[in-house]
N, C-alpha and C. Protein backbone atom coordinates (compact mmCIF):
# COMPACT_ATOMS: atom_id res chain seq x y z
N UNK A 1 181.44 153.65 279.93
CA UNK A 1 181.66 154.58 278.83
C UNK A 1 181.84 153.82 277.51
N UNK A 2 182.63 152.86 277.47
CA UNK A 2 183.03 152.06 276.29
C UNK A 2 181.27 151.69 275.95
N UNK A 3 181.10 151.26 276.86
CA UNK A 3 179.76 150.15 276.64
C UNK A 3 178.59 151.13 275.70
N UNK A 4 178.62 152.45 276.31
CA UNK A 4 177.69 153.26 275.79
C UNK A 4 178.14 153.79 274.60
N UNK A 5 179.55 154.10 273.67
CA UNK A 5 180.02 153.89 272.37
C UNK A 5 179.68 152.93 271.68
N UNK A 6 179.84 151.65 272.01
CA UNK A 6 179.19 150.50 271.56
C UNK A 6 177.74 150.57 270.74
N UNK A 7 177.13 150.94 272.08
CA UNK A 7 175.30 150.97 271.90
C UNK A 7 175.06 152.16 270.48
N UNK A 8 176.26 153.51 270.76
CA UNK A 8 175.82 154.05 269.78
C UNK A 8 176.48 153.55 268.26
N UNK A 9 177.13 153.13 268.36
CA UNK A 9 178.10 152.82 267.21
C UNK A 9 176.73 151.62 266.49
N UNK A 10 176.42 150.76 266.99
CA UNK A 10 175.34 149.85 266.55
C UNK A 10 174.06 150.53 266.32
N UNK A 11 173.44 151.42 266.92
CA UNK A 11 172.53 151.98 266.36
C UNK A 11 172.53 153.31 265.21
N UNK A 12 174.24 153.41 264.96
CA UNK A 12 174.43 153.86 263.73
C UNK A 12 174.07 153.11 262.17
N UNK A 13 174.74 151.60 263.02
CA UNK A 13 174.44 151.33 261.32
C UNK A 13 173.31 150.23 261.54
N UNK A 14 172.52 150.64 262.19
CA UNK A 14 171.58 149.81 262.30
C UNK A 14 170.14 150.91 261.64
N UNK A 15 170.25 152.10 262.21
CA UNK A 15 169.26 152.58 261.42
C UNK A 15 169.97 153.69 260.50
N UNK A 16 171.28 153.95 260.20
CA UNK A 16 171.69 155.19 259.62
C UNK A 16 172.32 154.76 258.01
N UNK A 17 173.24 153.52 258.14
CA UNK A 17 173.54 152.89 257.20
C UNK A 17 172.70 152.55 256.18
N UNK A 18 171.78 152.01 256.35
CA UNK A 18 170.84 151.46 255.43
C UNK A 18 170.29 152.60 254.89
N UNK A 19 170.42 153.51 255.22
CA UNK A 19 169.66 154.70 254.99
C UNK A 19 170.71 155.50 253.82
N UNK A 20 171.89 155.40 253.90
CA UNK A 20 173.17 155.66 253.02
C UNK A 20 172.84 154.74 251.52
N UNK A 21 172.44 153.34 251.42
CA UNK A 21 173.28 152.45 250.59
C UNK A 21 171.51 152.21 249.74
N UNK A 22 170.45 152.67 250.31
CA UNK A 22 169.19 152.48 249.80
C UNK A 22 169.00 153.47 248.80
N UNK A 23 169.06 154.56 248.67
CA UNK A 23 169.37 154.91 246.68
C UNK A 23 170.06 154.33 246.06
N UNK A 24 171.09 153.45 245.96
CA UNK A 24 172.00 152.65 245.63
C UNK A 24 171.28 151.33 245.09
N UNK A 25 171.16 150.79 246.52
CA UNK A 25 169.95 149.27 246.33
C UNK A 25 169.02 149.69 245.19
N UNK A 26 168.43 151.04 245.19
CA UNK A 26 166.92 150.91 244.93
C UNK A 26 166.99 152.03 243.31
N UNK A 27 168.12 151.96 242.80
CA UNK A 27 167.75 152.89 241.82
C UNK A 27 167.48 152.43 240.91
N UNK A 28 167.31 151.33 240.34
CA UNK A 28 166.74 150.51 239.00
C UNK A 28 165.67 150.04 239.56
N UNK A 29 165.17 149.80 240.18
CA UNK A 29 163.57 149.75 241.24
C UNK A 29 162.56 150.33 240.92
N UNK A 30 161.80 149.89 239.76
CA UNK A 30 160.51 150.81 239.12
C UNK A 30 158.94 150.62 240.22
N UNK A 31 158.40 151.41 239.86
CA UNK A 31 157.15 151.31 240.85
C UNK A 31 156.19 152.36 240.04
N UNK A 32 154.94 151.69 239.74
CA UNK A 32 154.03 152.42 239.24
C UNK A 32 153.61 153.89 239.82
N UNK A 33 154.34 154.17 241.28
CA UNK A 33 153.49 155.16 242.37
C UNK A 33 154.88 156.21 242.54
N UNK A 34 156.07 156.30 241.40
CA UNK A 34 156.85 156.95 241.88
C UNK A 34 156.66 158.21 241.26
N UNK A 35 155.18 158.97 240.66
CA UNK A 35 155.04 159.90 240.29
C UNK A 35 154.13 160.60 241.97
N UNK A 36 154.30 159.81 242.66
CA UNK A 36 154.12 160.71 244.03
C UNK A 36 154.82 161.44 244.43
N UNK A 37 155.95 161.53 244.25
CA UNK A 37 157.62 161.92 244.03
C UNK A 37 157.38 163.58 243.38
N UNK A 38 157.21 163.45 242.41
CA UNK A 38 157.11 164.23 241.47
C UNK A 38 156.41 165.64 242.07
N UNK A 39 155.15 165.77 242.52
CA UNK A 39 154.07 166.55 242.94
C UNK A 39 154.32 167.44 243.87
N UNK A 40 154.72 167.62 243.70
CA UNK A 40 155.79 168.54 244.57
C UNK A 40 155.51 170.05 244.54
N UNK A 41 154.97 171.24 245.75
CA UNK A 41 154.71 172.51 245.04
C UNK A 41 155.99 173.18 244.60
N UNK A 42 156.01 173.94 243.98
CA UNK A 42 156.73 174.65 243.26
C UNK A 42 157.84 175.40 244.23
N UNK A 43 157.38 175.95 245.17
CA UNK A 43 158.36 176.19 246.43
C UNK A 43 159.20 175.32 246.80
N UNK A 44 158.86 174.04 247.42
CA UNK A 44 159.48 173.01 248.12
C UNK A 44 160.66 172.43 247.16
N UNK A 45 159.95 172.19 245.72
CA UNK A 45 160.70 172.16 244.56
C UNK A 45 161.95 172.93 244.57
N UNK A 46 161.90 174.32 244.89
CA UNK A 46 162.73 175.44 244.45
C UNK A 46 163.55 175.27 245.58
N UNK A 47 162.83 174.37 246.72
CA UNK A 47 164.16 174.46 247.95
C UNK A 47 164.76 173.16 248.18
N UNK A 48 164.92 172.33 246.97
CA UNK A 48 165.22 170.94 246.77
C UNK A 48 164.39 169.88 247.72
N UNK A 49 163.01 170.61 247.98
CA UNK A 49 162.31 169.33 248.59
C UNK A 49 162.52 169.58 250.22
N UNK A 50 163.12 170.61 250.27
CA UNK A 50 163.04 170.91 251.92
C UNK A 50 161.88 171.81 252.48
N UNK A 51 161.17 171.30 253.36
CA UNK A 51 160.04 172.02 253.46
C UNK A 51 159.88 172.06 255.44
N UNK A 52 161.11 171.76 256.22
CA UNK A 52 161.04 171.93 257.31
C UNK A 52 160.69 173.20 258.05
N UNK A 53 161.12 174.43 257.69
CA UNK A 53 160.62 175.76 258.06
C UNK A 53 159.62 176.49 257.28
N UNK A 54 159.04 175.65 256.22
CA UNK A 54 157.93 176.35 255.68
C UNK A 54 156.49 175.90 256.44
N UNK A 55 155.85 176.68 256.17
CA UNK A 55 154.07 176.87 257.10
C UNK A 55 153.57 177.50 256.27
N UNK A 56 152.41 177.47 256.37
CA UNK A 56 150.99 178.12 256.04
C UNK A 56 150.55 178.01 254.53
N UNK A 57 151.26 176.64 253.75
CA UNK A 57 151.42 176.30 252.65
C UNK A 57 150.17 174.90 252.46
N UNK A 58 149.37 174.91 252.29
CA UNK A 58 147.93 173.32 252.12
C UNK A 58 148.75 172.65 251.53
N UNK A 59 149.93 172.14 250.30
CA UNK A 59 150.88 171.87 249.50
C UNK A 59 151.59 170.76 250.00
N UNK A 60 151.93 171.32 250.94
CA UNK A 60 153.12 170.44 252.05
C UNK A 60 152.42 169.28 252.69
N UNK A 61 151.18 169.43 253.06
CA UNK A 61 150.35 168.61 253.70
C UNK A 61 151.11 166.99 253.35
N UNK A 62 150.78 166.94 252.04
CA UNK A 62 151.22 165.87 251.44
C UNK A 62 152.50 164.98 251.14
N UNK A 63 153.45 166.11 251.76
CA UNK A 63 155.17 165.74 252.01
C UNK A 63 154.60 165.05 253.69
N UNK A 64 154.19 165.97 254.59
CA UNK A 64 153.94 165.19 255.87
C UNK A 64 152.74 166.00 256.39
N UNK A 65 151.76 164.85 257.13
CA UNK A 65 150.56 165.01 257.26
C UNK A 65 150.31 166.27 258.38
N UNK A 66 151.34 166.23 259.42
CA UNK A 66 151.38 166.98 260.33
C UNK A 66 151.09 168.57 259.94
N UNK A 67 151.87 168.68 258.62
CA UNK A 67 152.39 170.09 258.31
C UNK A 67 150.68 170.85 258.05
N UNK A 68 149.66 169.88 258.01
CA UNK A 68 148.07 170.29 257.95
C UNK A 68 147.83 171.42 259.23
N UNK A 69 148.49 171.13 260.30
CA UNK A 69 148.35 171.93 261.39
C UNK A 69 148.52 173.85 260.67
N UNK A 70 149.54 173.52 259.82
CA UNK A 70 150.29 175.57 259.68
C UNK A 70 149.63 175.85 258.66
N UNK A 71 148.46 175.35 257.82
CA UNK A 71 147.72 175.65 256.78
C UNK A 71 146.71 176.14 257.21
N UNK A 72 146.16 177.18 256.27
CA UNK A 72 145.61 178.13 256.63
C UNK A 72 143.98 177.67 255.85
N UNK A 73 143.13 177.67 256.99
CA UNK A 73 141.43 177.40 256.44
C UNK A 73 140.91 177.67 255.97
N UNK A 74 140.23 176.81 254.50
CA UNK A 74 139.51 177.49 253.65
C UNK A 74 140.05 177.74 252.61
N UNK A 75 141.33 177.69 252.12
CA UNK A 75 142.55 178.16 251.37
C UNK A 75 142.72 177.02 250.00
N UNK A 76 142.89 177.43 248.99
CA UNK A 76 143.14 176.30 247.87
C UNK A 76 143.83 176.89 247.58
N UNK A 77 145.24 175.13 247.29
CA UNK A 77 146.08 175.65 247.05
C UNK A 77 146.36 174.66 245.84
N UNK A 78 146.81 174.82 244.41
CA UNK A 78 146.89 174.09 243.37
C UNK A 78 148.01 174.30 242.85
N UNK A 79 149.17 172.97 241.91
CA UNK A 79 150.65 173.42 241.36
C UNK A 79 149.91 172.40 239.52
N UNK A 80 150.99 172.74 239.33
CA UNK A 80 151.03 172.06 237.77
C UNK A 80 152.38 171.86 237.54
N UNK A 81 152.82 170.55 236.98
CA UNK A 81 154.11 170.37 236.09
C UNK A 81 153.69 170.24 234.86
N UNK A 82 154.79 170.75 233.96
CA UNK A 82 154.68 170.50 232.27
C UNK A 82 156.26 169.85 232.51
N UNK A 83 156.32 168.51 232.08
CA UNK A 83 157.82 168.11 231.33
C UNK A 83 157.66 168.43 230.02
N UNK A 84 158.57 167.88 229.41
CA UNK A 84 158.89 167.62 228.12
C UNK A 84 157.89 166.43 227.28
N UNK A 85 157.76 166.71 226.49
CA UNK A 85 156.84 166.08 225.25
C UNK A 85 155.39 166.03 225.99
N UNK A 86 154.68 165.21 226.28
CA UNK A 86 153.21 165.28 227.00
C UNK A 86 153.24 164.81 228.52
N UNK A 87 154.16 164.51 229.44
CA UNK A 87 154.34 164.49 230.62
C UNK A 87 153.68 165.75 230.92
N UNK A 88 153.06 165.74 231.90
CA UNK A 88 152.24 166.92 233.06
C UNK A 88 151.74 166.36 233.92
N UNK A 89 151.77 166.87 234.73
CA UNK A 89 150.92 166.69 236.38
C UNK A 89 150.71 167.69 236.71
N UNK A 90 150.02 167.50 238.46
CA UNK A 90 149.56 168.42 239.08
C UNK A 90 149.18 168.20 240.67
N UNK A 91 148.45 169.15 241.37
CA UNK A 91 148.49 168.66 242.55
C UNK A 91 147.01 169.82 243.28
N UNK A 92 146.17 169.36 243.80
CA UNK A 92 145.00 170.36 244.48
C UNK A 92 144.75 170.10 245.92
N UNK A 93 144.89 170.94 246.94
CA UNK A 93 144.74 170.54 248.25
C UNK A 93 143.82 171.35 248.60
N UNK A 94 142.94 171.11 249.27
CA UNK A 94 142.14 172.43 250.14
C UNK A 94 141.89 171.83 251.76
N UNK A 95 142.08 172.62 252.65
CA UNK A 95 142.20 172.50 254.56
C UNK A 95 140.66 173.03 255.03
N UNK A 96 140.45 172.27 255.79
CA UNK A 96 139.11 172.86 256.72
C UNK A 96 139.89 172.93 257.96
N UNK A 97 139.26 173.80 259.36
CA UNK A 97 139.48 173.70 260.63
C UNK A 97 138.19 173.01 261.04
N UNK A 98 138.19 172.14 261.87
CA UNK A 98 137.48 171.73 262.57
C UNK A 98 136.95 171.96 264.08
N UNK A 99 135.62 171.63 264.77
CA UNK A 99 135.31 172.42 265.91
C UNK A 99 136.57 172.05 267.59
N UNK A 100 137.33 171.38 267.06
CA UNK A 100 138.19 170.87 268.39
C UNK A 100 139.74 171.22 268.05
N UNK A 101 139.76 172.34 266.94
CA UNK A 101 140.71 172.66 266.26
C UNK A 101 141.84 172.11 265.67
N UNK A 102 141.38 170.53 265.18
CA UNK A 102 142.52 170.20 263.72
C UNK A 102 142.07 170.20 262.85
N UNK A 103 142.96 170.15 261.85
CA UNK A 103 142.83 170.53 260.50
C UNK A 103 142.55 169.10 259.51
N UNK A 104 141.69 169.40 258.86
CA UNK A 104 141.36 168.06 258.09
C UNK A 104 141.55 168.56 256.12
N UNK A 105 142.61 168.02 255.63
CA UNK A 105 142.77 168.36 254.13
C UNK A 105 142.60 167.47 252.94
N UNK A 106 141.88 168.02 251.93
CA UNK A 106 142.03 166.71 250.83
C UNK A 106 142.77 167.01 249.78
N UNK A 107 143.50 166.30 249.21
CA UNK A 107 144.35 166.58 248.49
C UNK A 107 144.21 165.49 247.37
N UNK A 108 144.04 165.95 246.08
CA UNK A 108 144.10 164.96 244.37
C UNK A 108 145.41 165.62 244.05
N UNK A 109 145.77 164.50 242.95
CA UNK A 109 147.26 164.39 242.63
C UNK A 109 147.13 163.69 241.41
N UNK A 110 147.72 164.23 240.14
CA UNK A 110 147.99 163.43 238.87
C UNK A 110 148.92 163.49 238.41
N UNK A 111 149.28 162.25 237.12
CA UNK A 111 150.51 162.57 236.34
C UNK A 111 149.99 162.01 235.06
N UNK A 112 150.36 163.04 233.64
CA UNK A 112 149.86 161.95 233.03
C UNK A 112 151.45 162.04 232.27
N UNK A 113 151.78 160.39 231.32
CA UNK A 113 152.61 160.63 230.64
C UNK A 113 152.22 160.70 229.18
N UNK A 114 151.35 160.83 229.05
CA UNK A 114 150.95 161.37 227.25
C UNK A 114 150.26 160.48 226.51
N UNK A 115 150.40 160.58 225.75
CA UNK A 115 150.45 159.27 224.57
C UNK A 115 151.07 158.68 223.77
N UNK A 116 151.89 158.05 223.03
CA UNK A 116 153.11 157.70 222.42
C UNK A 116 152.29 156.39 221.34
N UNK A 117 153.18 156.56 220.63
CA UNK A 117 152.90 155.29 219.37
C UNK A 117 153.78 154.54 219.83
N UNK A 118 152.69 153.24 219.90
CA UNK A 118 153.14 151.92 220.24
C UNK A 118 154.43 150.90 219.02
N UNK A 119 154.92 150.63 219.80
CA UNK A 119 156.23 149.99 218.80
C UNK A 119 156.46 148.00 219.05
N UNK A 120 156.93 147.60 218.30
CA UNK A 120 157.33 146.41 218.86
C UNK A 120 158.90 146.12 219.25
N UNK A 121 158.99 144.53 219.56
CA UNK A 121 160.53 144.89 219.64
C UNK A 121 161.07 145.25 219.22
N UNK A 122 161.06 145.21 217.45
CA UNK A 122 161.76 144.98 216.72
C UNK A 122 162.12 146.81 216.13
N UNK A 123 160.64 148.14 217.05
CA UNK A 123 161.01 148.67 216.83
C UNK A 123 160.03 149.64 215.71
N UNK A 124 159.08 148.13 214.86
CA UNK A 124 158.16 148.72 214.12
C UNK A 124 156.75 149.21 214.71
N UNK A 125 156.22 150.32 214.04
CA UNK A 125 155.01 150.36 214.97
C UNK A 125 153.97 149.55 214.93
N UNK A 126 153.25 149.67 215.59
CA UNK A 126 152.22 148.33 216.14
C UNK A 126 150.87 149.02 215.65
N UNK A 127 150.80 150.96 215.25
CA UNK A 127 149.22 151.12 214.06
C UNK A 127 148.36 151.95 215.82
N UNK A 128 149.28 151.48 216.89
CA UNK A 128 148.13 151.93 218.44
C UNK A 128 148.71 153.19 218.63
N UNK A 129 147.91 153.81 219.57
CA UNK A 129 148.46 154.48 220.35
C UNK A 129 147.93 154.31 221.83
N UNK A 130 149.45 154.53 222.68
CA UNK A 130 149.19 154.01 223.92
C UNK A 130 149.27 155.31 224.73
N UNK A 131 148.52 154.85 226.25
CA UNK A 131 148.40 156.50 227.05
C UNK A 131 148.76 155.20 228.45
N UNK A 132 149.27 156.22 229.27
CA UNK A 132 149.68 156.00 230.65
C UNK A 132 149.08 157.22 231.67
N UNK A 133 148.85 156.90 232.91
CA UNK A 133 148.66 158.14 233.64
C UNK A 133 148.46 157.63 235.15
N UNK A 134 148.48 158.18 236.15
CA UNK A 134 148.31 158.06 237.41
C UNK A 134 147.82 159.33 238.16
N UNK A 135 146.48 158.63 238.99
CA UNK A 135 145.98 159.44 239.78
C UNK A 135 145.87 159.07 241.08
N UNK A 136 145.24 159.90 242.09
CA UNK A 136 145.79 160.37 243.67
C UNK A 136 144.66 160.67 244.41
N UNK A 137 143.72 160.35 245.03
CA UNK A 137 142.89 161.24 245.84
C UNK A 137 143.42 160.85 247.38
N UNK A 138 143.05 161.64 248.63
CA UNK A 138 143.67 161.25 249.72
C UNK A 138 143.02 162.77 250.99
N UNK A 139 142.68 161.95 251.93
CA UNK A 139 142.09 162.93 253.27
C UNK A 139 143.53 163.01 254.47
N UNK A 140 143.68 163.54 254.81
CA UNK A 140 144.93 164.29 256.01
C UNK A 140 143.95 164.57 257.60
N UNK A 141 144.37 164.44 258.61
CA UNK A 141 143.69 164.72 259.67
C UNK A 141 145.21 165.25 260.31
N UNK A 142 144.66 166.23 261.10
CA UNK A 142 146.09 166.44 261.87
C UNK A 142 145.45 167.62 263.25
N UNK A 143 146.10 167.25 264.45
CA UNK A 143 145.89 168.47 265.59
C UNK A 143 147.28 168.10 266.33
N UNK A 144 147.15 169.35 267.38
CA UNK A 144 148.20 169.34 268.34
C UNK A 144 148.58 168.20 269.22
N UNK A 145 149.37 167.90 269.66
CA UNK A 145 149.66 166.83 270.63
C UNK A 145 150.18 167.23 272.15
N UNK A 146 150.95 168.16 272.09
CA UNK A 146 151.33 168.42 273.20
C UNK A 146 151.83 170.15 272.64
N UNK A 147 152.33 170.53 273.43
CA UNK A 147 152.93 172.36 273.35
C UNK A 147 153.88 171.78 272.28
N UNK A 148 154.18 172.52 271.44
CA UNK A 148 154.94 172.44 270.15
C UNK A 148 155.11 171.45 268.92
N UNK A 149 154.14 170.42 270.01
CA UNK A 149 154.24 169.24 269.10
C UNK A 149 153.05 168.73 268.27
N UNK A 150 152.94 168.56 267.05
CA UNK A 150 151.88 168.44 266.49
C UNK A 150 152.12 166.90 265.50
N UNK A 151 151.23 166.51 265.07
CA UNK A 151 150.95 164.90 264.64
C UNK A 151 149.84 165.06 263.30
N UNK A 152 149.84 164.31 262.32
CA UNK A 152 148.71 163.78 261.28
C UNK A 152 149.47 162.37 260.48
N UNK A 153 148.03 162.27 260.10
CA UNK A 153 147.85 160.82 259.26
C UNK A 153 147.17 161.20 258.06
N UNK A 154 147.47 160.21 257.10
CA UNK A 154 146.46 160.91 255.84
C UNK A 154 146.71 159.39 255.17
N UNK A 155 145.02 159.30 254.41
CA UNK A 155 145.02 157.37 253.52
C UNK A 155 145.02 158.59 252.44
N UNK A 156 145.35 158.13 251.25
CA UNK A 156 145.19 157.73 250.00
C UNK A 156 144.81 156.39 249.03
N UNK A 157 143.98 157.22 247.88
CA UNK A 157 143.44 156.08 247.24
C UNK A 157 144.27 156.54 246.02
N UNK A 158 145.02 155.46 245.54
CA UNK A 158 146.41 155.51 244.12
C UNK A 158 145.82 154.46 243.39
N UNK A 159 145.73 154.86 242.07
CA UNK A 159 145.83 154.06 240.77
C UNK A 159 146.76 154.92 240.01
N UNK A 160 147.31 153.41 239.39
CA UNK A 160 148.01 154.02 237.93
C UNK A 160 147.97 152.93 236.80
N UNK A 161 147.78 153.54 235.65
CA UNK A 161 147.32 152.82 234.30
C UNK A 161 148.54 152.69 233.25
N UNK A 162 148.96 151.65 232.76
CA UNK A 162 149.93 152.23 231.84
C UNK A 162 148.84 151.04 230.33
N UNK A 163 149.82 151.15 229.55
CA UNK A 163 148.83 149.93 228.30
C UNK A 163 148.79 148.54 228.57
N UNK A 164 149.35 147.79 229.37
CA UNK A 164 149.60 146.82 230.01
C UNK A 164 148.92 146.33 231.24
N UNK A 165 148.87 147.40 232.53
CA UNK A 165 149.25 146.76 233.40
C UNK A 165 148.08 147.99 234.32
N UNK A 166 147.08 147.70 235.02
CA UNK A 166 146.65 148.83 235.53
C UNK A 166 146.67 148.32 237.13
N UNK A 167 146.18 149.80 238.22
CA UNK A 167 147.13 149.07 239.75
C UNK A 167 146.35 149.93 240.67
N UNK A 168 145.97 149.55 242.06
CA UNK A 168 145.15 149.84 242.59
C UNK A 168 145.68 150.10 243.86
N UNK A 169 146.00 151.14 245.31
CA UNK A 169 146.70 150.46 246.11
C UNK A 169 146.16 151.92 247.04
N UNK A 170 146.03 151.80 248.55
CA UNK A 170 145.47 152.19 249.24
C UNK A 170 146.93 152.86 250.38
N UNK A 171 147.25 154.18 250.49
CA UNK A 171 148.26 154.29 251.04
C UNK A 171 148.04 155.32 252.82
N UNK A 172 149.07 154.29 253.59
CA UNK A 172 148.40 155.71 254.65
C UNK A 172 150.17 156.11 254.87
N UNK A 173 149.72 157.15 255.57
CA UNK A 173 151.07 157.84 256.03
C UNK A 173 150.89 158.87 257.28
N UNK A 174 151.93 158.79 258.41
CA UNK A 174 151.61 159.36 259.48
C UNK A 174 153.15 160.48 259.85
N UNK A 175 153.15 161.27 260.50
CA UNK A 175 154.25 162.44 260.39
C UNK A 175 153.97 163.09 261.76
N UNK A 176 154.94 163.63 262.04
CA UNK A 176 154.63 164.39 263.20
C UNK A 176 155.96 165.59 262.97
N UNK A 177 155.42 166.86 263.37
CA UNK A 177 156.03 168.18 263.02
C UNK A 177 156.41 169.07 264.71
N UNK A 178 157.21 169.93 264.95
CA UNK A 178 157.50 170.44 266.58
C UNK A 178 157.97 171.63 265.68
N UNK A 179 157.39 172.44 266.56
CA UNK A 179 157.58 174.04 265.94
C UNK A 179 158.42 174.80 267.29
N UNK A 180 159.55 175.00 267.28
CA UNK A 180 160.28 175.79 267.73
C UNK A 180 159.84 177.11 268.40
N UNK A 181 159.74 177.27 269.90
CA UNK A 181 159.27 179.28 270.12
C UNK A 181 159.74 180.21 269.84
N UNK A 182 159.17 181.07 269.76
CA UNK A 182 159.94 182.02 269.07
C UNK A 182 160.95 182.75 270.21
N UNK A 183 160.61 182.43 270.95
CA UNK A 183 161.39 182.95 272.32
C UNK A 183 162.19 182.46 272.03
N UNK A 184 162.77 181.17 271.73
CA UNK A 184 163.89 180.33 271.43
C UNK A 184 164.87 181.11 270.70
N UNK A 185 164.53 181.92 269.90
CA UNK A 185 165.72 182.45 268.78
C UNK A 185 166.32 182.88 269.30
């Protein structure tokens, strides 16, 4: 009994801890790709990013690949952000079914942050004007795995440009989703 407290007590802070103190570690941590973040549909948004009981949304795809399974075929589904001053983005997904029944989705993704007059250190302007922006294209594959359990993967192709520094980077991501029976309730 002790022994098996042990085992769990270590695989607390072996995968749970780090998981606590990493917004912490990582909040001055810039990254050209953290307007992936952002893209968010407007729902998921409205439910602080929780999107575990939502379905039949193409949107979500892109939070986790799996969620391609509860999207509905044929369906476009598109969001837009407006921030403040020229910040905007956006987000376009559309789902096919396929003949062995998974779902295959593509999804583009942008942000731009505007344009701004260029300054120097000191503060004076520099006569430019500078533009930043980041874009997203990316394919989703996803089918069933077993009774309730469903699985996808999805690559993306990410660039982002700022006046400096432009960035190229190839992303995959894999998810797996289990849908509850309804008998269960």
């Amino acid at each position: 009994m002790k022994r098996n407290a042990a085992y769990l007590a270590m695989a607390v802070l072996v995968f749970f801890l780090p998981e606590l103190w990493s917004p912490v570690l990582l909040a001055q941590t810039y990254s050209p790709y953290q307007f992936l973040r952002l893209n968010t549909p407007a729902r998921t948004a409205a439910l602080g990013d929780a999107t575990v009981a939502s379905q039949e949304d193409t949107t979500f795809n892109a939070l986790n690949p799996a969620c391609a399974v509860t999207a509905v075929p044929g369906k476009v589904s598109a969001t837009f952000i407006k921030h403040v001053l020229d910040i905007s983005g956006g987000m376009a997904s559309y789902t096919v079914q396929t003949a062995d029944k998974a779902k295959v989705t593509v999804v583009a993704s942008y942000m731009s942050l505007g344009s701004f007059e260029g300054k120097d250190n000191a503060g004076n302007s520099t006569g430019q004007t500078l533009q930043a922006g980041s874009l997203s294209f990316g394919a989703l594959y996803a089918r069933q795995i077993d009774s309730g359990f469903f699985g996808g993967v999805g690559l993306s192709l990410v660039s982002s440009q700022f006046p400096d520094a432009q960035t190229i980077a190839a992303t995959l991501s894999g998810g797996v989703c289990y849908h509850i029976p309804q008998s269960w309730w």
